[in-house]
N, C-alpha and C. Protein backbone atom coordinates (compact mmCIF):
# COMPACT_ATOMS: atom_id res chain seq x y z
N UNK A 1 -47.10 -4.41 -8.68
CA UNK A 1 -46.05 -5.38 -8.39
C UNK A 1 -44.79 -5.09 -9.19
N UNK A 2 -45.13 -4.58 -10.30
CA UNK A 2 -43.84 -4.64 -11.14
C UNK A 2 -43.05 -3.10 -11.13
N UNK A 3 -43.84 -2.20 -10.02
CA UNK A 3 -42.75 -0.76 -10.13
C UNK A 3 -42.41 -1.58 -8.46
N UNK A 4 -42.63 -2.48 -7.72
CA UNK A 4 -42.39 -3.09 -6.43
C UNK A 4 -40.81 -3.49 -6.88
N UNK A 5 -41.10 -4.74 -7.99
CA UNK A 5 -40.28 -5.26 -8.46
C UNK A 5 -38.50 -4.27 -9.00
N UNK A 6 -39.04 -2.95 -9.57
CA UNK A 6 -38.71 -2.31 -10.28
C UNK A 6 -37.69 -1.53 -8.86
N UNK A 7 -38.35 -1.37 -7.90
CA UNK A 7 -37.46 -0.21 -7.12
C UNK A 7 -36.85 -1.40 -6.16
N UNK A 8 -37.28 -2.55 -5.84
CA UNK A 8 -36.68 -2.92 -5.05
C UNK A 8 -34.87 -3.55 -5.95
N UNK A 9 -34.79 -3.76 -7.30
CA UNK A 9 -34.10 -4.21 -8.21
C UNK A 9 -33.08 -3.23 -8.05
N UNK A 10 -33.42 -1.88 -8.19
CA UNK A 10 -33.29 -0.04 -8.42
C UNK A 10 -31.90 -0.11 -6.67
N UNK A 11 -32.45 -0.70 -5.71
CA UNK A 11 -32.11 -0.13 -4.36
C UNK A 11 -30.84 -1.86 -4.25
N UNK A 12 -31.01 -2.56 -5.00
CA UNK A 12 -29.64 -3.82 -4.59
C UNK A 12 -28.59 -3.22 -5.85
N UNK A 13 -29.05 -2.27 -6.56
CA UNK A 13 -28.22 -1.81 -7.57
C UNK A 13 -27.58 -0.69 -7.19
N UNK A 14 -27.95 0.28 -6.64
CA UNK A 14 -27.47 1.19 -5.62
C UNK A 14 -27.18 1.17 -4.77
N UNK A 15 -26.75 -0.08 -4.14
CA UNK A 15 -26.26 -0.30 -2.60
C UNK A 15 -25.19 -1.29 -3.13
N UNK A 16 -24.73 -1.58 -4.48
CA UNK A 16 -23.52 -2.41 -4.73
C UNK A 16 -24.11 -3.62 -4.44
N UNK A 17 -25.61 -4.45 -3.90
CA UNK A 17 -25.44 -5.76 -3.55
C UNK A 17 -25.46 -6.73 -4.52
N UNK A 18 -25.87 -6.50 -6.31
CA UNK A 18 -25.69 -6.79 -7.37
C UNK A 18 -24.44 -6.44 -8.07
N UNK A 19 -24.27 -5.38 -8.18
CA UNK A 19 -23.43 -5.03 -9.16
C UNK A 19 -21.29 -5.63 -8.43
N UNK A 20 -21.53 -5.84 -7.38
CA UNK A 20 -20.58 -6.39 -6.86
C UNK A 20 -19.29 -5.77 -6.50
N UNK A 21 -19.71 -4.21 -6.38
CA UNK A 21 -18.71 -3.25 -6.39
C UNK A 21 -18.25 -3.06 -4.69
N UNK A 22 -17.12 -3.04 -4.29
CA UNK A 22 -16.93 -3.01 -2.98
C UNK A 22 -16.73 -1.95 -2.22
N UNK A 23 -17.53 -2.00 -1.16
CA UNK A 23 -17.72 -0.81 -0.80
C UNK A 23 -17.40 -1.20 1.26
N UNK A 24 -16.56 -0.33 1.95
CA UNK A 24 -16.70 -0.50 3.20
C UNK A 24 -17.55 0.28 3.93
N UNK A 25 -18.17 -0.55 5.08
CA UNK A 25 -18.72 0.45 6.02
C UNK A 25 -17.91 0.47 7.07
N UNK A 26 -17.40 1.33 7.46
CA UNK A 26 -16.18 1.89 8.79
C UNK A 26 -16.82 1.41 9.90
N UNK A 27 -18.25 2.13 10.13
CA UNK A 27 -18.93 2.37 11.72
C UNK A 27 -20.40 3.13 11.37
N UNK A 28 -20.91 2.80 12.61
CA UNK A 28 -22.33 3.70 11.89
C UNK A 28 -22.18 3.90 13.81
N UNK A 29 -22.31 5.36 13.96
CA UNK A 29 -22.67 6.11 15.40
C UNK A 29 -23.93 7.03 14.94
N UNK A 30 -24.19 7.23 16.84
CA UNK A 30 -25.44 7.94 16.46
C UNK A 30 -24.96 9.31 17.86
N UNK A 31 -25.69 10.19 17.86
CA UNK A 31 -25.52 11.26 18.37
C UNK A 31 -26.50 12.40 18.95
N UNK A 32 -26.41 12.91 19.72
CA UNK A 32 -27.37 14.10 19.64
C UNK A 32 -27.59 15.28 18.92
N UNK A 33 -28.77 15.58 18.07
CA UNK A 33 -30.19 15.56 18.93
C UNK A 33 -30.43 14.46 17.81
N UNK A 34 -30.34 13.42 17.76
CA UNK A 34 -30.67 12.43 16.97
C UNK A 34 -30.09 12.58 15.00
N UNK A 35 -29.08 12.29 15.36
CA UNK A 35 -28.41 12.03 14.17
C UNK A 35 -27.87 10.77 14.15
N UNK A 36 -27.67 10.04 13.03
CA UNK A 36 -27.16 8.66 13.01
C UNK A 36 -25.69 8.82 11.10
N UNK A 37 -24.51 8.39 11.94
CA UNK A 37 -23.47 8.95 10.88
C UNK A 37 -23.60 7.40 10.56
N UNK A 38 -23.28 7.71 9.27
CA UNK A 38 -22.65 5.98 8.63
C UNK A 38 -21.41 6.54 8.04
N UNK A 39 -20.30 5.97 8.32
CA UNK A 39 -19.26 6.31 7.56
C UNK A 39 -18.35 4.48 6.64
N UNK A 40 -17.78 5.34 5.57
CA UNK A 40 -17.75 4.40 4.47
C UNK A 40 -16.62 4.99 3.77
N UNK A 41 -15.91 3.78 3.10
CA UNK A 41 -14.91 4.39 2.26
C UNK A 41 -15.75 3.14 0.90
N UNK A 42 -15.54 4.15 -0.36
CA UNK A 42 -16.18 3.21 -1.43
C UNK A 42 -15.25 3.63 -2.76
N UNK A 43 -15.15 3.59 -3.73
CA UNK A 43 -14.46 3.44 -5.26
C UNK A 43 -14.38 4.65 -5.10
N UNK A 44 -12.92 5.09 -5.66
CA UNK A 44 -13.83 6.59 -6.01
C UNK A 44 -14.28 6.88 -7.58
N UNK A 45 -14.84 7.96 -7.57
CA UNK A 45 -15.90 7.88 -8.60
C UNK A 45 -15.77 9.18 -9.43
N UNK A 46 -15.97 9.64 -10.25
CA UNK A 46 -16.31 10.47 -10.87
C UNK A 46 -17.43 11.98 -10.64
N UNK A 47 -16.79 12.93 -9.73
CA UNK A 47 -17.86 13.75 -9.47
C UNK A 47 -17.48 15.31 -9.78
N UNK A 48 -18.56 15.40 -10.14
CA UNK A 48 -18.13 17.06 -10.55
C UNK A 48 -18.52 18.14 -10.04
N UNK A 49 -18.08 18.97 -9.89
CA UNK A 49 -16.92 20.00 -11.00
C UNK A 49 -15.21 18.91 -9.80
N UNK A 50 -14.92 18.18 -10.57
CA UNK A 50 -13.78 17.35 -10.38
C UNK A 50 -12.43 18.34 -9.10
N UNK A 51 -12.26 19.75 -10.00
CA UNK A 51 -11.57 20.27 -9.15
C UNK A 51 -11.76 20.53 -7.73
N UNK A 52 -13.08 20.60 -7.14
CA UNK A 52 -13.33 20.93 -6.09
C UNK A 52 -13.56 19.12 -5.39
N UNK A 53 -14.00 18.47 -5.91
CA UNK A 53 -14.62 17.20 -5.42
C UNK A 53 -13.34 15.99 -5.44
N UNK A 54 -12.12 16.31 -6.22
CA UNK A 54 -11.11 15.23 -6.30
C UNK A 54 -11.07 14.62 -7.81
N UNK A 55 -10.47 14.72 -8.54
CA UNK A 55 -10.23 13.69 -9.69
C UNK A 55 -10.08 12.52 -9.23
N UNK A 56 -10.67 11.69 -10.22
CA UNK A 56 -11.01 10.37 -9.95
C UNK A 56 -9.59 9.54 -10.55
N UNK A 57 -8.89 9.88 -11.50
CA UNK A 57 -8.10 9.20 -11.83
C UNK A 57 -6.40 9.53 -10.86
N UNK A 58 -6.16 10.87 -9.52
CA UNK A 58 -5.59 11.13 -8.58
C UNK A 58 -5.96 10.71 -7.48
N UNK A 59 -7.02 9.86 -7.30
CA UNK A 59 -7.42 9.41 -5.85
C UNK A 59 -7.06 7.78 -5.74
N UNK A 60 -7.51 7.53 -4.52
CA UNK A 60 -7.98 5.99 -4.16
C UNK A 60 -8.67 5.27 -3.68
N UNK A 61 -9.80 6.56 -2.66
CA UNK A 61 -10.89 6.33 -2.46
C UNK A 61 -11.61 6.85 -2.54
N UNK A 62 -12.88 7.28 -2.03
CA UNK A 62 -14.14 8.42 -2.31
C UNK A 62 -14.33 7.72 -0.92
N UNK A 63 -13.84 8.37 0.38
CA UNK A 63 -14.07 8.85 1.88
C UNK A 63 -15.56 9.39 2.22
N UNK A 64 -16.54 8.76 2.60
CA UNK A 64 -17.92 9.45 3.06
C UNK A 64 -18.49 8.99 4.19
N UNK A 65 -19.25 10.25 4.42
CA UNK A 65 -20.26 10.28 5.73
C UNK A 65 -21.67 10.67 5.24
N UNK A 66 -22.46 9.26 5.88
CA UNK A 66 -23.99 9.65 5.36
C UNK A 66 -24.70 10.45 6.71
N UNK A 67 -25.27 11.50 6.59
CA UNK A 67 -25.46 11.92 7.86
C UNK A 67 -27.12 12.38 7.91
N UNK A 68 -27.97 11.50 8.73
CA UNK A 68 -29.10 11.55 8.66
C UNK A 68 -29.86 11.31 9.66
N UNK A 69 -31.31 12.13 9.99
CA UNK A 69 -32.37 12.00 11.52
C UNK A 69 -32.81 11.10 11.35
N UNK A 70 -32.61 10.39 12.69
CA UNK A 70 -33.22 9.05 13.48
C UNK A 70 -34.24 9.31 14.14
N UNK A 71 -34.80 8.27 14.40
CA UNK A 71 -35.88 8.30 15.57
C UNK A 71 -36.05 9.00 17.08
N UNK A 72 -34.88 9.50 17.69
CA UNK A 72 -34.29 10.31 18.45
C UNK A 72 -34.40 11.77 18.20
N UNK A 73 -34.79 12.15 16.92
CA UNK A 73 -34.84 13.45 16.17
C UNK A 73 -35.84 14.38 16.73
N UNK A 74 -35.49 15.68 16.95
CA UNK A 74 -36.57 16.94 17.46
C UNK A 74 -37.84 16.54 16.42
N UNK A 75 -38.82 16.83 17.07
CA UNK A 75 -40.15 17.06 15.81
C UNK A 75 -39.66 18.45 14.87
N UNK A 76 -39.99 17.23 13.72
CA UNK A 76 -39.89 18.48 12.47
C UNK A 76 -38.63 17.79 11.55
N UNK A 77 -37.72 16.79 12.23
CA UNK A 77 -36.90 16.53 11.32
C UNK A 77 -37.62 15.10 10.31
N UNK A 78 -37.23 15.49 9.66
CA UNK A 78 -37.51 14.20 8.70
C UNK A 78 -36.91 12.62 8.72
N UNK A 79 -37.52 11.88 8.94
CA UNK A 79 -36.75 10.44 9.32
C UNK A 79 -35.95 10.09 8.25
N UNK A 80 -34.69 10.25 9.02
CA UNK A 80 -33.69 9.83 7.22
C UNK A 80 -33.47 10.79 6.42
N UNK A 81 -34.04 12.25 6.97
CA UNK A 81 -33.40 13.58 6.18
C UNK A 81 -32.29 13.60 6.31
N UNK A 82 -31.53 13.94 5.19
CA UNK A 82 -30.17 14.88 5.64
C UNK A 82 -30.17 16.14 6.45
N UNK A 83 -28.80 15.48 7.22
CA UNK A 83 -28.60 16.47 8.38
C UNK A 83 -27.51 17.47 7.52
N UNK A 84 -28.09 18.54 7.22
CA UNK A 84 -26.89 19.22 6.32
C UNK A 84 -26.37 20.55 6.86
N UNK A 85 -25.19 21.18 6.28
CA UNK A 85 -24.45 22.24 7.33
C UNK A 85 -23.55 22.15 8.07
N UNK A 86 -23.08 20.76 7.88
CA UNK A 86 -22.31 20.57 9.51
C UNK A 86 -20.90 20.17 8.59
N UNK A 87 -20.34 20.50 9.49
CA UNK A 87 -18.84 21.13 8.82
C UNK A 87 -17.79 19.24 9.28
N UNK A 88 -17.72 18.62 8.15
CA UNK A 88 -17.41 17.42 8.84
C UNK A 88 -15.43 16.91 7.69
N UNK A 89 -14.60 16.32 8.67
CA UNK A 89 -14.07 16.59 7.69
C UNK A 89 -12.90 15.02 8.42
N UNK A 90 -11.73 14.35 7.58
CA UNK A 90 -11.68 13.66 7.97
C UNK A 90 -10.12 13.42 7.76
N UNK A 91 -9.50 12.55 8.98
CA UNK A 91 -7.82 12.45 8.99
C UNK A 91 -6.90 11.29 8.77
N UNK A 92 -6.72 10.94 7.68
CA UNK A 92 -6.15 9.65 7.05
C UNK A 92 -4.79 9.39 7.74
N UNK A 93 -4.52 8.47 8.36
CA UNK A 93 -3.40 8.70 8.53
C UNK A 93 -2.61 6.87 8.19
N UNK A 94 -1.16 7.37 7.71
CA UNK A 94 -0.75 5.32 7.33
C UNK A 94 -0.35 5.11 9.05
N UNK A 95 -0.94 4.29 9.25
CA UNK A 95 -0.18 3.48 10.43
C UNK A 95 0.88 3.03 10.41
N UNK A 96 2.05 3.26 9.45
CA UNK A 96 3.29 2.06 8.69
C UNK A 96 4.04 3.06 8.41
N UNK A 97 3.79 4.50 7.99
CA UNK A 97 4.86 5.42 8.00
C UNK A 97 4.40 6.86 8.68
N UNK A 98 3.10 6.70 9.57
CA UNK A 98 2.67 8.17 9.86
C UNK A 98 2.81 9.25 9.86
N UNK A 99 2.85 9.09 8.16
CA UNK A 99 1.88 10.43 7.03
C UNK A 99 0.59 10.13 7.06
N UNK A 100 0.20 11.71 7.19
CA UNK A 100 -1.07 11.91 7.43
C UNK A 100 -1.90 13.19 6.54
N UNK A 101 -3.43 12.61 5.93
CA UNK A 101 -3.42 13.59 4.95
C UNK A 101 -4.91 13.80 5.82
N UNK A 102 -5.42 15.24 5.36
CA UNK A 102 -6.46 16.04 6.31
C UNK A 102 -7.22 16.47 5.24
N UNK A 103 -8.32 16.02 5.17
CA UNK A 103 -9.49 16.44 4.31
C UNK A 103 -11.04 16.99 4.25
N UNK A 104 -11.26 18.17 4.31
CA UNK A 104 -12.98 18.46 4.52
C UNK A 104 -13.57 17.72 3.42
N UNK A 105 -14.52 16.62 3.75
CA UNK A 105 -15.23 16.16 2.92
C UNK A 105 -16.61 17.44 3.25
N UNK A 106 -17.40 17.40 1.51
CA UNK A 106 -17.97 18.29 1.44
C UNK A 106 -19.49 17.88 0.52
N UNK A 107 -20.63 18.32 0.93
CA UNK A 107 -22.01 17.49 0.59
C UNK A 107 -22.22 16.79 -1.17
N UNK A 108 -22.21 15.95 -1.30
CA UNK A 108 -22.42 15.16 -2.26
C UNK A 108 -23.88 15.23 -2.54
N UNK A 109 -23.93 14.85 -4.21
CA UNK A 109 -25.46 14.33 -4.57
C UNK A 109 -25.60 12.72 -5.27
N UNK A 110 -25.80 11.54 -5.18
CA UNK A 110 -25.89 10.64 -6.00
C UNK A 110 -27.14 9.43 -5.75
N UNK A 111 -27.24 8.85 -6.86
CA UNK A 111 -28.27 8.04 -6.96
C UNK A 111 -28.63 7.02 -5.29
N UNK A 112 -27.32 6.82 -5.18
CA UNK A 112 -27.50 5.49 -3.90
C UNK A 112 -27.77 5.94 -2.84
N UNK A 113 -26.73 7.42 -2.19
CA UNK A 113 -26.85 7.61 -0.60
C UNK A 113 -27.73 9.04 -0.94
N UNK A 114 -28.35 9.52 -1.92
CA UNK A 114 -28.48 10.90 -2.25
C UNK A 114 -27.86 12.17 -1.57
N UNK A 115 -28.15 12.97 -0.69
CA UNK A 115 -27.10 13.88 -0.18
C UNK A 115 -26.40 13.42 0.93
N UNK A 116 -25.28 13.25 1.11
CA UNK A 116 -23.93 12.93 2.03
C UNK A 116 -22.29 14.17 1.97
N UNK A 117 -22.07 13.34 2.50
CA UNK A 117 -20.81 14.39 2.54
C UNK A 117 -19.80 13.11 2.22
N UNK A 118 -18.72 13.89 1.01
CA UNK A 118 -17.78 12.84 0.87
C UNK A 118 -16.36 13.69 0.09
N UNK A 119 -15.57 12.81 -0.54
CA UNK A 119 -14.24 13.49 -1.19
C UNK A 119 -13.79 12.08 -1.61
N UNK A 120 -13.34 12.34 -2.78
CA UNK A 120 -12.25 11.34 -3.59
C UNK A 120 -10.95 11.91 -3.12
N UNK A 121 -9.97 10.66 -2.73
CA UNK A 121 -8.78 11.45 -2.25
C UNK A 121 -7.26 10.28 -1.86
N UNK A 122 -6.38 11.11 -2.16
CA UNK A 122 -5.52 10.09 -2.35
C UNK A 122 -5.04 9.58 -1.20
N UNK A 123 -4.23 8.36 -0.93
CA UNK A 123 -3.96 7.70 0.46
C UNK A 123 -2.41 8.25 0.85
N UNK A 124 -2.36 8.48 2.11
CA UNK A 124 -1.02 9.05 2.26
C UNK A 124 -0.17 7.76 2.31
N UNK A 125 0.06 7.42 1.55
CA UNK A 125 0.89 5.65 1.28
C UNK A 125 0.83 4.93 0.29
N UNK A 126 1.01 3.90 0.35
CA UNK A 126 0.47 2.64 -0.02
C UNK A 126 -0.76 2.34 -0.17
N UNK A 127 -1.90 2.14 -1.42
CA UNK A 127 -2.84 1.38 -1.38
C UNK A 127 -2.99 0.47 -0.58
N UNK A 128 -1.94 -0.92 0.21
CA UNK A 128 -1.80 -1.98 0.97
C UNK A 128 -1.38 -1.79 2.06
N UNK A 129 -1.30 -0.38 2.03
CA UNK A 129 -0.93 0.14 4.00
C UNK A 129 -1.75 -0.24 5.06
N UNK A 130 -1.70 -0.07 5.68
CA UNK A 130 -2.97 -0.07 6.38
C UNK A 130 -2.98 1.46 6.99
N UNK A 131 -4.52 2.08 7.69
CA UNK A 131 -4.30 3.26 7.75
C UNK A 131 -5.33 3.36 9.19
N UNK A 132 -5.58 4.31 9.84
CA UNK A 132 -6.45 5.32 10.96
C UNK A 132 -7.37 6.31 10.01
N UNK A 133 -8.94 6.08 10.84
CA UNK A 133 -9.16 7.58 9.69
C UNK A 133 -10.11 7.88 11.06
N UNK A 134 -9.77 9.07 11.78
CA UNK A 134 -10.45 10.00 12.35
C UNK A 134 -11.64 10.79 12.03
N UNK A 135 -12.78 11.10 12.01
CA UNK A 135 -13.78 11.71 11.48
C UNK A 135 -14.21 12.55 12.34
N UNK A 136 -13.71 13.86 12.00
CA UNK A 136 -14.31 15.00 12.72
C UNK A 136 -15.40 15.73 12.32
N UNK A 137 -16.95 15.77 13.34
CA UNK A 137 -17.96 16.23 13.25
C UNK A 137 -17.94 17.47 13.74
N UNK A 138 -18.05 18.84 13.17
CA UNK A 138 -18.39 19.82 13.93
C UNK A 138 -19.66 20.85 13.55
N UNK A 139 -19.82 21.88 14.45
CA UNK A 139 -21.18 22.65 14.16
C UNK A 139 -21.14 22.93 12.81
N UNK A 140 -21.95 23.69 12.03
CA UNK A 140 -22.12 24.68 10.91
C UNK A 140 -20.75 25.87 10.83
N UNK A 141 -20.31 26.09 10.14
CA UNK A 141 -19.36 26.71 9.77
C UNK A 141 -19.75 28.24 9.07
N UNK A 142 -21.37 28.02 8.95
CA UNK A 142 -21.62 29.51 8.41
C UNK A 142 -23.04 29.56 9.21
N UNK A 143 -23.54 30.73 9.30
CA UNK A 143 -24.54 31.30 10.07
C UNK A 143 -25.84 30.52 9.56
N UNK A 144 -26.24 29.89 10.77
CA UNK A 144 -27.72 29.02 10.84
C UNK A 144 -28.56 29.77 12.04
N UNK A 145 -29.59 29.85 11.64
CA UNK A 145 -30.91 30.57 12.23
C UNK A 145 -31.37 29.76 13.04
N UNK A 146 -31.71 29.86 14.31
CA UNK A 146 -32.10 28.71 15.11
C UNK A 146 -33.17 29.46 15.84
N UNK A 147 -34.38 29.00 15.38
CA UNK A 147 -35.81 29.40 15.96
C UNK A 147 -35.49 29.22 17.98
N UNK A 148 -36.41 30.07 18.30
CA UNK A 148 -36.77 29.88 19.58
C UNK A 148 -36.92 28.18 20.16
N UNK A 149 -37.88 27.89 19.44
CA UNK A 149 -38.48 26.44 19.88
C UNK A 149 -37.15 25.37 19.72
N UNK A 150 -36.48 25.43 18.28
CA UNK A 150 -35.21 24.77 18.76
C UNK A 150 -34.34 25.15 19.79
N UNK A 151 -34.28 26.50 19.95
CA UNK A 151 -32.89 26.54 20.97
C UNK A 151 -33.67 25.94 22.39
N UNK A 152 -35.09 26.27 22.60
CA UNK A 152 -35.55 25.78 24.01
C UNK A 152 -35.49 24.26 24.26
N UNK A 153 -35.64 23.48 23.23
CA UNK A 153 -35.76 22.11 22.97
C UNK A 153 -34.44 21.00 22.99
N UNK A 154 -33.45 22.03 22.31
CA UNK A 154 -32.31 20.97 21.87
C UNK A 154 -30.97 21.95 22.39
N UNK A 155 -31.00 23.31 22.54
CA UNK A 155 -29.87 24.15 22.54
C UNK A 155 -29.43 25.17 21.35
N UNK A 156 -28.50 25.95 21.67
CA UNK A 156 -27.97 26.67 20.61
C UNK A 156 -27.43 26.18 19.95
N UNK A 157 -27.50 25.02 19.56
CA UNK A 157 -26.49 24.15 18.57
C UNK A 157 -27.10 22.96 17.28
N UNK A 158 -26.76 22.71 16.44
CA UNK A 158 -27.45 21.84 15.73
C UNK A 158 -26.59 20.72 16.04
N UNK A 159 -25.38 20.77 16.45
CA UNK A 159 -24.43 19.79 16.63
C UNK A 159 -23.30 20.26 17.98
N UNK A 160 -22.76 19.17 18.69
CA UNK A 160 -21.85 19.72 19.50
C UNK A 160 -20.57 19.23 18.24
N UNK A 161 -18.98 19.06 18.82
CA UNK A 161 -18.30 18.54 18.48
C UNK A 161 -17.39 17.01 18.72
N UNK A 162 -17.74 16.10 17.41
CA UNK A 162 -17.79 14.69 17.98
C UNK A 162 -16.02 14.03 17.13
N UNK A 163 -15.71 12.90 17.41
CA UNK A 163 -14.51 12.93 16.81
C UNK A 163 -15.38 11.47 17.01
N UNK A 164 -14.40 10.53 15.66
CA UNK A 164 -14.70 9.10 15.79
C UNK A 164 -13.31 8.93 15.41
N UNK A 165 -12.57 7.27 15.66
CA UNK A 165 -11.37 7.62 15.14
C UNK A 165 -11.95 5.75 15.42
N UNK A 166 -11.15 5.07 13.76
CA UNK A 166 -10.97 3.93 13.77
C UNK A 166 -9.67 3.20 13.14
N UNK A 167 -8.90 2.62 13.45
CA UNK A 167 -7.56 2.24 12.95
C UNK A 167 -7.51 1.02 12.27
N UNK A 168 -6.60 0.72 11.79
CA UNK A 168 -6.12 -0.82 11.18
C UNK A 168 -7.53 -1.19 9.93
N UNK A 169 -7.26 -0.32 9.08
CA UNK A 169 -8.54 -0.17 7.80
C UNK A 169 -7.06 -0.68 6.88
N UNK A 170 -7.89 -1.60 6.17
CA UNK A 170 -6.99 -1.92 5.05
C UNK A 170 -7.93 -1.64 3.97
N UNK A 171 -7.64 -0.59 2.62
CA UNK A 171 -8.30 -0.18 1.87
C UNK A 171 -8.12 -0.61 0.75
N UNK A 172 -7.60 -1.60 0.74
CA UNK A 172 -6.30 -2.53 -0.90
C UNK A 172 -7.84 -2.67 -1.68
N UNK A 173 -8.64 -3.29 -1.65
CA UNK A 173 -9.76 -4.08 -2.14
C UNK A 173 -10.27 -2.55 -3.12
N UNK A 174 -10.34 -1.52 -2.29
CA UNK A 174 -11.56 -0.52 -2.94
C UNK A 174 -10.68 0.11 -3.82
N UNK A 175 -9.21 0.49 -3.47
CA UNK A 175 -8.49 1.36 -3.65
C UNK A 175 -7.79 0.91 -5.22
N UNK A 176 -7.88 -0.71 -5.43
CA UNK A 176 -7.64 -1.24 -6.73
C UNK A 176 -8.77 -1.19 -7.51
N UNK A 177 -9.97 -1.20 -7.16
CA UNK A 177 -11.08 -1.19 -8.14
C UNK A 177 -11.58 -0.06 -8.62
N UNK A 178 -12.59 -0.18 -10.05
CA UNK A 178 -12.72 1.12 -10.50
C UNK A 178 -14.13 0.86 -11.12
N UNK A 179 -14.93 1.40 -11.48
CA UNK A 179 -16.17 1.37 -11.60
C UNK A 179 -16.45 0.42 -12.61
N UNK A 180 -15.52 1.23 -13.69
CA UNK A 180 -15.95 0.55 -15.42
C UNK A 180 -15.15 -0.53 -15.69
């Protein structure tokens, strides 16, 4: 009961529902061959090696996509594995002065979503702008091996190419807060 106690404590602490840290969820789509995206803009955070991932004290958000097999999934994927490889990247744009900033978010490791794809990154505006953020899904970007049985099953592809695009995000709330 008490490692029950212990992880379920562990998982409202890692999902912000205690600690009271604000976090958005954009949209959650799902896709073929059974992938399900959650996309989220949350604090940004501290990740390293900083140069490649965004300094935390030059950004305003930490931009992510959790990308993981659903129930829809070929046999063999793992329910809730990361779907990893896939070249995903995303297009900020202010609705109020349309500047627009273009970013490959790139696979993350952390306690809450464990591997995702994300980037700390600054807003082309105003914190209180309001903004569009486009999320472009595409194949693997470097050479993936695709057994017989997958290509007969699902295709030559682990992914086609998907675009999501959602507007009128006001990011003031995340974009003022900071962890500590």
């Amino acid at each position: 009961m008490k490692k029950f106690l212990f992880l379920a404590l562990t998982f409202l602490i890692s999902k912000n529902i205690i600690a009271d840290l604000p976090e958005m969820i954009i949209s959650k789509e799902e896709i073929s061959p059974g992938i399900t995206f959650v996309f989220e803009a949350a604090i940004k955070d501290e990740v390293y090696p900083s140069a490649k991932f965004g300094n935390e004290e030059d950004s305003d958000i930490h931009i992510e996509v959790l990308a993981n097999w659903n129930e829809s999934a070929p046999p063999g994927a793992p329910l809730g594995g990361f779907v990893a490889y896939l070249d995903i990247s995303a297009e900020i744009t202010n609705q109020i002065t349309s500047e627009k900033k273009s970013t490959k978010l790139l696979p993350h490791l952390n306690m809450s979503d464990n591997l995702h794809y994300a980037l700390n990154v600054k807003l082309p505006g105003k914190r209180e702008d309001i903004y569009k953020v486009k999320f472009i899904i595409a194949p693997p970007n470097v050479e993936l091996g695709l057994h017989f049985d997958w290509r007969k099953e699902v295709g030559d592809y682990l992914s086609q190419t998907y675009s999501f695009e959602y507007p009128n995000l006001d990011f003031t709330e995340i974009a003022n807060s900071t962890r500590r």
